[in-house]
C-alpha atoms as a PDB file:
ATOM      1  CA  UNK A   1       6.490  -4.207   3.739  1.00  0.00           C
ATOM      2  CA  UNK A   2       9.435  -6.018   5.552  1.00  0.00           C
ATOM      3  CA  UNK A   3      12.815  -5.207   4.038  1.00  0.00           C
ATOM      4  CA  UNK A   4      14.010  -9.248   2.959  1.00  0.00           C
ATOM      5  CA  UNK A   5      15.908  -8.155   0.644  1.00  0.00           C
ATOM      6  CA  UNK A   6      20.015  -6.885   1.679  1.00  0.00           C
ATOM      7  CA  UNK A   7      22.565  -5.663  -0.540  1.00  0.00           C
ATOM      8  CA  UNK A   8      25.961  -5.109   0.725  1.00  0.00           C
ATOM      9  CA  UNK A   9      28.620  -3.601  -0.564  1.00  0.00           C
ATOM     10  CA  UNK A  10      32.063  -5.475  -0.689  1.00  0.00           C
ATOM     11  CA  UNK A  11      34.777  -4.059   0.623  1.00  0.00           C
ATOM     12  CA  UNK A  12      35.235  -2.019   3.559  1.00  0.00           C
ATOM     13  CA  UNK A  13      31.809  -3.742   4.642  1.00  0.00           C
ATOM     14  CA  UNK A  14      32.412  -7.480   4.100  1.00  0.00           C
ATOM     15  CA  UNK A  15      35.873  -7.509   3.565  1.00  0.00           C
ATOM     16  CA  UNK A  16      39.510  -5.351   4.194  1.00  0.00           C
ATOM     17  CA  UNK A  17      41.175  -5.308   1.436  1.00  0.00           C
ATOM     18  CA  UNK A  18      43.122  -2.455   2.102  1.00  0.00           C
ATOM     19  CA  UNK A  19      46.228  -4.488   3.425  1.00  0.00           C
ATOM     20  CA  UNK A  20      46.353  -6.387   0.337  1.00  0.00           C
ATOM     21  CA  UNK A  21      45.852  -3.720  -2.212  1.00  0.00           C
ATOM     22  CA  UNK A  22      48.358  -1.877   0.175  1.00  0.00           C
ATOM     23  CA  UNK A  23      51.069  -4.948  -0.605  1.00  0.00           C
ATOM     24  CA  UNK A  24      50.480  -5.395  -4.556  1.00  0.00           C
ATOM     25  CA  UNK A  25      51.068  -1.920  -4.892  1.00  0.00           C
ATOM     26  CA  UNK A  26      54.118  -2.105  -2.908  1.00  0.00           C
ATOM     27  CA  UNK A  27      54.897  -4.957  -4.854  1.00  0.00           C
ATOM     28  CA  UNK A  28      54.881  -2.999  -8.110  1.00  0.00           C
ATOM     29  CA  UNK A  29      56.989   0.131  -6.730  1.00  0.00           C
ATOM     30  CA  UNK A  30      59.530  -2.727  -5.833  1.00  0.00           C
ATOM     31  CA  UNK A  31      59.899  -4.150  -8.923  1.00  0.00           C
ATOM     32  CA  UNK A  32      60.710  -0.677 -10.178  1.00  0.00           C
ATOM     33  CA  UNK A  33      63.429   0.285  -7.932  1.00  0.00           C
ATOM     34  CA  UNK A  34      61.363   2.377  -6.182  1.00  0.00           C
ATOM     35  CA  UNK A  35      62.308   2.680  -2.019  1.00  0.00           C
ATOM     36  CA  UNK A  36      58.849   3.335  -1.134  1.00  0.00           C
ATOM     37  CA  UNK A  37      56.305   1.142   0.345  1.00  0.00           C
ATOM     38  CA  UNK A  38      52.294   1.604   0.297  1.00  0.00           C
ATOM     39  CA  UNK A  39      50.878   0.964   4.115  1.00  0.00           C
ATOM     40  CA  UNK A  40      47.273  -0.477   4.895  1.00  0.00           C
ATOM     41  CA  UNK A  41      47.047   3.596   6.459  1.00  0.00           C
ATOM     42  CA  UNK A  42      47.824   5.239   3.111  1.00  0.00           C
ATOM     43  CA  UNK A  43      45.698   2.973   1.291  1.00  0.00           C
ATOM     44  CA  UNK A  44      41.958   2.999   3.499  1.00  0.00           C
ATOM     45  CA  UNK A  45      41.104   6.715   2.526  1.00  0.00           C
ATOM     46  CA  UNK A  46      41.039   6.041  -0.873  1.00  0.00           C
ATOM     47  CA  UNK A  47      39.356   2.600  -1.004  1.00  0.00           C
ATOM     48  CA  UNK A  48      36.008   3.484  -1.569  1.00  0.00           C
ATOM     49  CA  UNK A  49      36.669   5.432  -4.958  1.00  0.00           C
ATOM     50  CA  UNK A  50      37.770   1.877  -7.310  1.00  0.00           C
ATOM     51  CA  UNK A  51      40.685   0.993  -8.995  1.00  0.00           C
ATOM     52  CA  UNK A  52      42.000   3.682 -11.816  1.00  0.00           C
ATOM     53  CA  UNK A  53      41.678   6.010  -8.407  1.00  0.00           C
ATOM     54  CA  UNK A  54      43.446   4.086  -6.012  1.00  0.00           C
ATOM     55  CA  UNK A  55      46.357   2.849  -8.237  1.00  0.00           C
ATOM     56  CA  UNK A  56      47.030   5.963  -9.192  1.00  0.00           C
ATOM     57  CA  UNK A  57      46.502   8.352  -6.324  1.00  0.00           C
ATOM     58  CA  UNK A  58      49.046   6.014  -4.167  1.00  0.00           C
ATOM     59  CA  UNK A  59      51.793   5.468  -7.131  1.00  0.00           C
ATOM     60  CA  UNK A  60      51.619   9.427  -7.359  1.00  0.00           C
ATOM     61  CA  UNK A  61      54.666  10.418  -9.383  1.00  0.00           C
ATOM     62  CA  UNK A  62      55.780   7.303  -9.693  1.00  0.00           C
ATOM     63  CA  UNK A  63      52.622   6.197 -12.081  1.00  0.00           C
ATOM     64  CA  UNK A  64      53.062   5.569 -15.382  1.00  0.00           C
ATOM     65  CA  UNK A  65      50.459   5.532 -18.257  1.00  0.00           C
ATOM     66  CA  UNK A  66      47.448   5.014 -15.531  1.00  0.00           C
ATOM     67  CA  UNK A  67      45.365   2.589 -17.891  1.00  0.00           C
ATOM     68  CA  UNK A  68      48.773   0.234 -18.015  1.00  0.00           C
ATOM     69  CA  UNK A  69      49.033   0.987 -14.466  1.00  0.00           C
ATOM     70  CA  UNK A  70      45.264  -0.232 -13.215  1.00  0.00           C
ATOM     71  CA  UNK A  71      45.740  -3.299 -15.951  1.00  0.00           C
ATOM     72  CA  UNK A  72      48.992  -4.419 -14.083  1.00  0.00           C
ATOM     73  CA  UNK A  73      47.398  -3.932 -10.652  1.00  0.00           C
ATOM     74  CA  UNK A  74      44.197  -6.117 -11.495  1.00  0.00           C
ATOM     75  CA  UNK A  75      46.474  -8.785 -13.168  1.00  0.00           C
ATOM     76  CA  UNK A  76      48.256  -9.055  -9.655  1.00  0.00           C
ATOM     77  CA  UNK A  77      44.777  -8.977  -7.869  1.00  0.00           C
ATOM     78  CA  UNK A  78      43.315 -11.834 -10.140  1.00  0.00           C
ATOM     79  CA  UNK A  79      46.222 -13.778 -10.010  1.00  0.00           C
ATOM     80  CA  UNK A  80      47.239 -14.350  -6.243  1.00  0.00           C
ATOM     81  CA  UNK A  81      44.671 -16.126  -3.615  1.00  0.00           C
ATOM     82  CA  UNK A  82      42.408 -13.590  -1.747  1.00  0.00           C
ATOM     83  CA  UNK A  83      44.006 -13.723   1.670  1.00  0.00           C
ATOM     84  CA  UNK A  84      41.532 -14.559   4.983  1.00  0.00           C
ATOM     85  CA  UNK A  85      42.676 -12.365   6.922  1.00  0.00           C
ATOM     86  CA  UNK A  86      40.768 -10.147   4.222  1.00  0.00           C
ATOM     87  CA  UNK A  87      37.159 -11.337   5.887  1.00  0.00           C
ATOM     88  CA  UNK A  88      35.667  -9.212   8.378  1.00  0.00           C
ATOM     89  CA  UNK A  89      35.370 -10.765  11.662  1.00  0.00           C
ATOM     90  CA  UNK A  90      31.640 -12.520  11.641  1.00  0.00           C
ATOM     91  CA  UNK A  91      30.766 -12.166   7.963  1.00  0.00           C
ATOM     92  CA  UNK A  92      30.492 -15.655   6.678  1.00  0.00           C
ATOM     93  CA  UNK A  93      28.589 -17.198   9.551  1.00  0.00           C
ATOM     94  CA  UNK A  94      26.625 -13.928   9.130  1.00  0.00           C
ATOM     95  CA  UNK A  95      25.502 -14.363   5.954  1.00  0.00           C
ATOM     96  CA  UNK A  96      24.989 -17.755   6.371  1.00  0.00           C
ATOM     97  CA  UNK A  97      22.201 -16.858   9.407  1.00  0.00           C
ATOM     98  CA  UNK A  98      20.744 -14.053   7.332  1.00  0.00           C
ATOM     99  CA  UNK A  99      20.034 -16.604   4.383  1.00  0.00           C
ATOM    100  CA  UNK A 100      19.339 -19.577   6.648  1.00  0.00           C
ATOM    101  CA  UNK A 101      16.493 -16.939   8.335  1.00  0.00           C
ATOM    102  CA  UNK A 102      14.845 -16.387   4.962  1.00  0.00           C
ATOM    103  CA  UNK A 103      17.060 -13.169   3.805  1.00  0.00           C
ATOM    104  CA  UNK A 104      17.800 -12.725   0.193  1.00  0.00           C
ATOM    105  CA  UNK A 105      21.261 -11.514  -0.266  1.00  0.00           C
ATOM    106  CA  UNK A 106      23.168  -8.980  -2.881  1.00  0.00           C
ATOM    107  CA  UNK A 107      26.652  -7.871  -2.634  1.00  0.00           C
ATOM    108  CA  UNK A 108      26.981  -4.208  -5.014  1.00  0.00           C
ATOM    109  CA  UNK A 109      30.930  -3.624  -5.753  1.00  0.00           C
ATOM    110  CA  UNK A 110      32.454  -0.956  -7.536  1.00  0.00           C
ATOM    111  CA  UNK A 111      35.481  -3.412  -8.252  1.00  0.00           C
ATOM    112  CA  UNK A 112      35.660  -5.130 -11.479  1.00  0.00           C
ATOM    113  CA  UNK A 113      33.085  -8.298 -12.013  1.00  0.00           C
ATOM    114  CA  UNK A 114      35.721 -10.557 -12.430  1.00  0.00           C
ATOM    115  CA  UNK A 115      37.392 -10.107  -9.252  1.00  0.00           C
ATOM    116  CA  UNK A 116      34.111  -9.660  -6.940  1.00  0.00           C
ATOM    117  CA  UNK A 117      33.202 -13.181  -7.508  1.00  0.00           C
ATOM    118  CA  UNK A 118      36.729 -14.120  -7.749  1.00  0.00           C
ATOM    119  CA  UNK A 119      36.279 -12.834  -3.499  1.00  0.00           C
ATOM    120  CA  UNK A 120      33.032 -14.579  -3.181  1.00  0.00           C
ATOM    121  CA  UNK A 121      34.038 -17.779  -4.178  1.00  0.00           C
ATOM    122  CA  UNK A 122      37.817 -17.600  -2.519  1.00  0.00           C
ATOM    123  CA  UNK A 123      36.074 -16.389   0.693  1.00  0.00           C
ATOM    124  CA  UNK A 124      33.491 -18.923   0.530  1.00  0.00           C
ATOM    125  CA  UNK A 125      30.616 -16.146   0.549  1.00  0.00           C
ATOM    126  CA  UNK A 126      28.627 -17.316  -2.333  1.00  0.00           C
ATOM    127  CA  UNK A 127      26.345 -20.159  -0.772  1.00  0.00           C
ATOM    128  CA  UNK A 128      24.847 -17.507   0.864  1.00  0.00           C
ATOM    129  CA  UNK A 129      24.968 -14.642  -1.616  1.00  0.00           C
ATOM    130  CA  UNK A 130      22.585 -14.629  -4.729  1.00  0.00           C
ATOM    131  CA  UNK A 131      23.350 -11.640  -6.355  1.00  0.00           C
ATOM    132  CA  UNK A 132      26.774 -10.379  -6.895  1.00  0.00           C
ATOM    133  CA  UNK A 133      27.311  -7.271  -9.522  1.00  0.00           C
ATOM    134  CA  UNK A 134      30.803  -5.189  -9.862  1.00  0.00           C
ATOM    135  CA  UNK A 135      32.247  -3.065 -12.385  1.00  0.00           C
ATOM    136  CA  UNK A 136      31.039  -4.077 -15.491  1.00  0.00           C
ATOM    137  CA  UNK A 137      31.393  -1.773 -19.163  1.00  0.00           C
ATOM    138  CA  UNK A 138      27.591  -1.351 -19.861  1.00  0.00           C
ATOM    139  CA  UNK A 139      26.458  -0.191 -16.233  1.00  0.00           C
ATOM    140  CA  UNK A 140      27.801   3.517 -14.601  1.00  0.00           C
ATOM    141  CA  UNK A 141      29.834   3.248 -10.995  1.00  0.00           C
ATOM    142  CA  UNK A 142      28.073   3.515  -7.734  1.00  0.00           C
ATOM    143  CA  UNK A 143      26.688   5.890  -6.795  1.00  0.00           C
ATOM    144  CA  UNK A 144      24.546   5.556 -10.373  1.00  0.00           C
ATOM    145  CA  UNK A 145      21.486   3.335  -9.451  1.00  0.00           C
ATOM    146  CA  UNK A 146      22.376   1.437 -12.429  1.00  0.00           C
ATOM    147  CA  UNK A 147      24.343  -1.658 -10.341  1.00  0.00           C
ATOM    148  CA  UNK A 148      21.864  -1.714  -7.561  1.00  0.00           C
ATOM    149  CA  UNK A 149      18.977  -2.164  -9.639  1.00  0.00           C
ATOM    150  CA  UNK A 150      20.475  -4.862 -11.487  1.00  0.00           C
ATOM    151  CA  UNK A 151      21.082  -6.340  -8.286  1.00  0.00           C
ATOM    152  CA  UNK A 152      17.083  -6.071  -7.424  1.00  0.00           C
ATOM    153  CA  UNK A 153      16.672  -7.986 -10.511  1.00  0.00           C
ATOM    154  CA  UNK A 154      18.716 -10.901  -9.755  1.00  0.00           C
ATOM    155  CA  UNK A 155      17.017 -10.978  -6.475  1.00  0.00           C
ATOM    156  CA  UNK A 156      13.525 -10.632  -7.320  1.00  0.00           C
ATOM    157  CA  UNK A 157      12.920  -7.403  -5.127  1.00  0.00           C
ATOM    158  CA  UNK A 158      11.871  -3.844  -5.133  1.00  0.00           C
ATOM    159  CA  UNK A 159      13.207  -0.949  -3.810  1.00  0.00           C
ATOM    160  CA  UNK A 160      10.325  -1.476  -1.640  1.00  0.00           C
ATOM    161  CA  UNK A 161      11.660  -4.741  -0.108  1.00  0.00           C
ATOM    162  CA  UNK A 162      15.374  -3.920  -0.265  1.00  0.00           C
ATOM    163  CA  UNK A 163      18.193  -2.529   2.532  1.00  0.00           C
ATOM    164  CA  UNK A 164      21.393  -1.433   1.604  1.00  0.00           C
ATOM    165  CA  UNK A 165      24.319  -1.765   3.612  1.00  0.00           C
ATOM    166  CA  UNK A 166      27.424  -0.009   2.895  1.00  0.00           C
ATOM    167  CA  UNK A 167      30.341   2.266   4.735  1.00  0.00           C
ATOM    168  CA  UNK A 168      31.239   4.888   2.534  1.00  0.00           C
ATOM    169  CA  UNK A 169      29.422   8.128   1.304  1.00  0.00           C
ATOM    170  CA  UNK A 170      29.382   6.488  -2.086  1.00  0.00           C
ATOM    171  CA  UNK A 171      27.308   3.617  -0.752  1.00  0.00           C
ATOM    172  CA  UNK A 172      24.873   6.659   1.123  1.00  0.00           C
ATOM    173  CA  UNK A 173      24.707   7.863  -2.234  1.00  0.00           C
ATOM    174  CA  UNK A 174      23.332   5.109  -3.881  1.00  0.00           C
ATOM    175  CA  UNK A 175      21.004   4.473  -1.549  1.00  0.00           C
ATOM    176  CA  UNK A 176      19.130   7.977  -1.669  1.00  0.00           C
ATOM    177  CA  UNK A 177      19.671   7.174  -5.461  1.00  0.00           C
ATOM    178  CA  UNK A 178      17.631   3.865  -5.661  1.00  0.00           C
ATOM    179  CA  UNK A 179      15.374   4.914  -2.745  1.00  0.00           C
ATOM    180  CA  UNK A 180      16.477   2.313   0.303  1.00  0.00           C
ATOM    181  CA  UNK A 181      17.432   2.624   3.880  1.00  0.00           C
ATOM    182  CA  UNK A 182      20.814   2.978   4.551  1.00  0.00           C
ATOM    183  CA  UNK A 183      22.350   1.189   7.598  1.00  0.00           C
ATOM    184  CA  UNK A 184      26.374   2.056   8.072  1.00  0.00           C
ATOM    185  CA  UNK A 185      29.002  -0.346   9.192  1.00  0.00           C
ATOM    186  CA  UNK A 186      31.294   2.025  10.365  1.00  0.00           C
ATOM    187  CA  UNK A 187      35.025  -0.182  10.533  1.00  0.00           C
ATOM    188  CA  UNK A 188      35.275   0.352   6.918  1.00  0.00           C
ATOM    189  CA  UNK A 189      36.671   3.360   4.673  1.00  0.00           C
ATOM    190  CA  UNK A 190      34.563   6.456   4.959  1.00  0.00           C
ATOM    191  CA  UNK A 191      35.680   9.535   3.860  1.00  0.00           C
ATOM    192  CA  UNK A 192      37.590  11.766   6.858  1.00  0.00           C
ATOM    193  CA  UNK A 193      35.316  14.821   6.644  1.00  0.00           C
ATOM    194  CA  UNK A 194      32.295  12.292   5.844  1.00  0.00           C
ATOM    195  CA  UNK A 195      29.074  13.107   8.045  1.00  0.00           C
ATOM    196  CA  UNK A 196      27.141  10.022   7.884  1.00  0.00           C
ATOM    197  CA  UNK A 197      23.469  10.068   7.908  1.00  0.00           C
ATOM    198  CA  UNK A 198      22.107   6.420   8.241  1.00  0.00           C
ATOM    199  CA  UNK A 199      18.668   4.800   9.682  1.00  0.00           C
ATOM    200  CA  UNK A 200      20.885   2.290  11.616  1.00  0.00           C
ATOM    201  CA  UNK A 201      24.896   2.554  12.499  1.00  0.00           C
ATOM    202  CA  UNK A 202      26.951  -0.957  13.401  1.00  0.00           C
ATOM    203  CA  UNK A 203      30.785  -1.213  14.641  1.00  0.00           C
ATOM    204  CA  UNK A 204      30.654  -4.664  13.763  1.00  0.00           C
ATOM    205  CA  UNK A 205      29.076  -7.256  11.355  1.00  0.00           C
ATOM    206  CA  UNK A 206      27.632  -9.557  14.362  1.00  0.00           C
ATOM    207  CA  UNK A 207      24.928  -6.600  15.298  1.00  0.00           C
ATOM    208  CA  UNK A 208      23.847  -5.995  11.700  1.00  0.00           C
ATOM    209  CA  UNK A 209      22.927  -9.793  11.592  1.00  0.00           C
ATOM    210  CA  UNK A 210      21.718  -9.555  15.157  1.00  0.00           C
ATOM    211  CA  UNK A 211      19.548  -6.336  14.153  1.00  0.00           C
ATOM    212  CA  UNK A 212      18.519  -7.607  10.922  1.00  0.00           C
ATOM    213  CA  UNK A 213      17.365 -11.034  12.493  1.00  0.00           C
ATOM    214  CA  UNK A 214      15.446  -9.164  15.323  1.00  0.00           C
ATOM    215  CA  UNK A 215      14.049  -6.929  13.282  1.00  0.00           C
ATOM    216  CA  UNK A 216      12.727  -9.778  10.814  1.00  0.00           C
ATOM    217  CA  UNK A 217      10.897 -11.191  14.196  1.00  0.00           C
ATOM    218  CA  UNK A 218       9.018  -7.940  14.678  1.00  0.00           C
ATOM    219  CA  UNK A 219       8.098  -6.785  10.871  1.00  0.00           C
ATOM    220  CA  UNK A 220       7.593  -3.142  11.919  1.00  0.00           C
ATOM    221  CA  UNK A 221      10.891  -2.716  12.719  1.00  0.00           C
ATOM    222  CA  UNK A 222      11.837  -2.555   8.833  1.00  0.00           C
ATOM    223  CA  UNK A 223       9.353  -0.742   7.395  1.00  0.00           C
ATOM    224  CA  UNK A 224      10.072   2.314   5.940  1.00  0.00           C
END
């Protein structure tokens, strides 16, 4: 059966959002008379593990009571416009071709509900997108199945008729969890001493959509 079905994850596959994570945190340091400043570098390695981890692996000794901490972070995130520079180069059009061709489309975020579709909608994403789950306090992190499946249900598919397409080991992970191919974009954050293993491997968004699209002309070339 042809895979018609994509989930993505968000960020470090659609969009960077290490540069602006990078500045709110520097933001916050600032405010507290602190002389350091958080880079785009020191912030990528560490993207791929959510918020409580990030906030509080980069404001190191300088963190304070880490729930405060994350709270004060995702009050900046919610409150300031998701920059466009944030988009990966090709994604909208490319989920815009991938829907227009008959594609069904999930994205499957770590990141807190709120600010996923807060993305989506800033970003212009959701016309094309109809299934978008994050962090939510009744379903376990990726790389728990939990998230995915919910995303299935939203779309009307099956592990069976479902891709996932991620960049991170924790994305790899859920897909051996919920039993779907994993294709790799590799521009986003994997882990340093991460060994991919993947049934397809991109450097850009333009040749999953390319791949995807030629792939939905010849069936075979999907099935698993």
């Amino acid at each position: 059966m042809s895979r018609k079905h994509i989930v993505f994850d968000l960020d470090g596959t659609l969009v960077d959002s290490a540069l602006h994570c990078a500045a709110l945190l520097s933001e916050m340091l600032e405010e507290r008379g602190s002389l350091r400043r958080i880079t785009r570098t020191d912030a990528v390695p560490h993207m791929s593990y959510g918020g409580p981890y990030l906030v509080t692996t980069l404001l190191g000794d300088e963190c304070g009571d880490s729930e405060s901490e994350v709270t004060n972070f995702r009050a900046r995130y919610a409150a300031r416009p998701t920059p466009e520079r944030c988009i990966y180069p090709g994604v909208r059009q490319g989920l815009a071709t991938l829907a227009g061709h008959g594609f069904v489309l999930g994205v499957c975020s770590n990141k807190p509900q709120a600010l996923c579709d807060k993305i989506v909608d800033e970003l212009g994403l959701r016309p094309s997108i109809a299934s978008v789950v994050g962090g939510r306090a009744d379903l376990p992190a990726k790389p728990h199945r939990a998230m995915l499946d919910l995303n299935l249900t939203e779309m009307g598919g099956t592990a069976e008729t479902a891709l996932l397409v991620g960049d991170s080991e924790v994305d790899h992970e859920l897909a051996i969890a919920a039993g779907l191919p994993f294709w790799l974009v590799s521009y986003g954050y994997p882990g340093q001493d991460w060994m991919p293993v993947a049934e397809a491997w991109f450097d850009g968004f333009e040749q999953v959509v390319a791949a995807l699209c030629a792939a939905d002309d010849r069936p075979e070339r999907l099935i698993v």
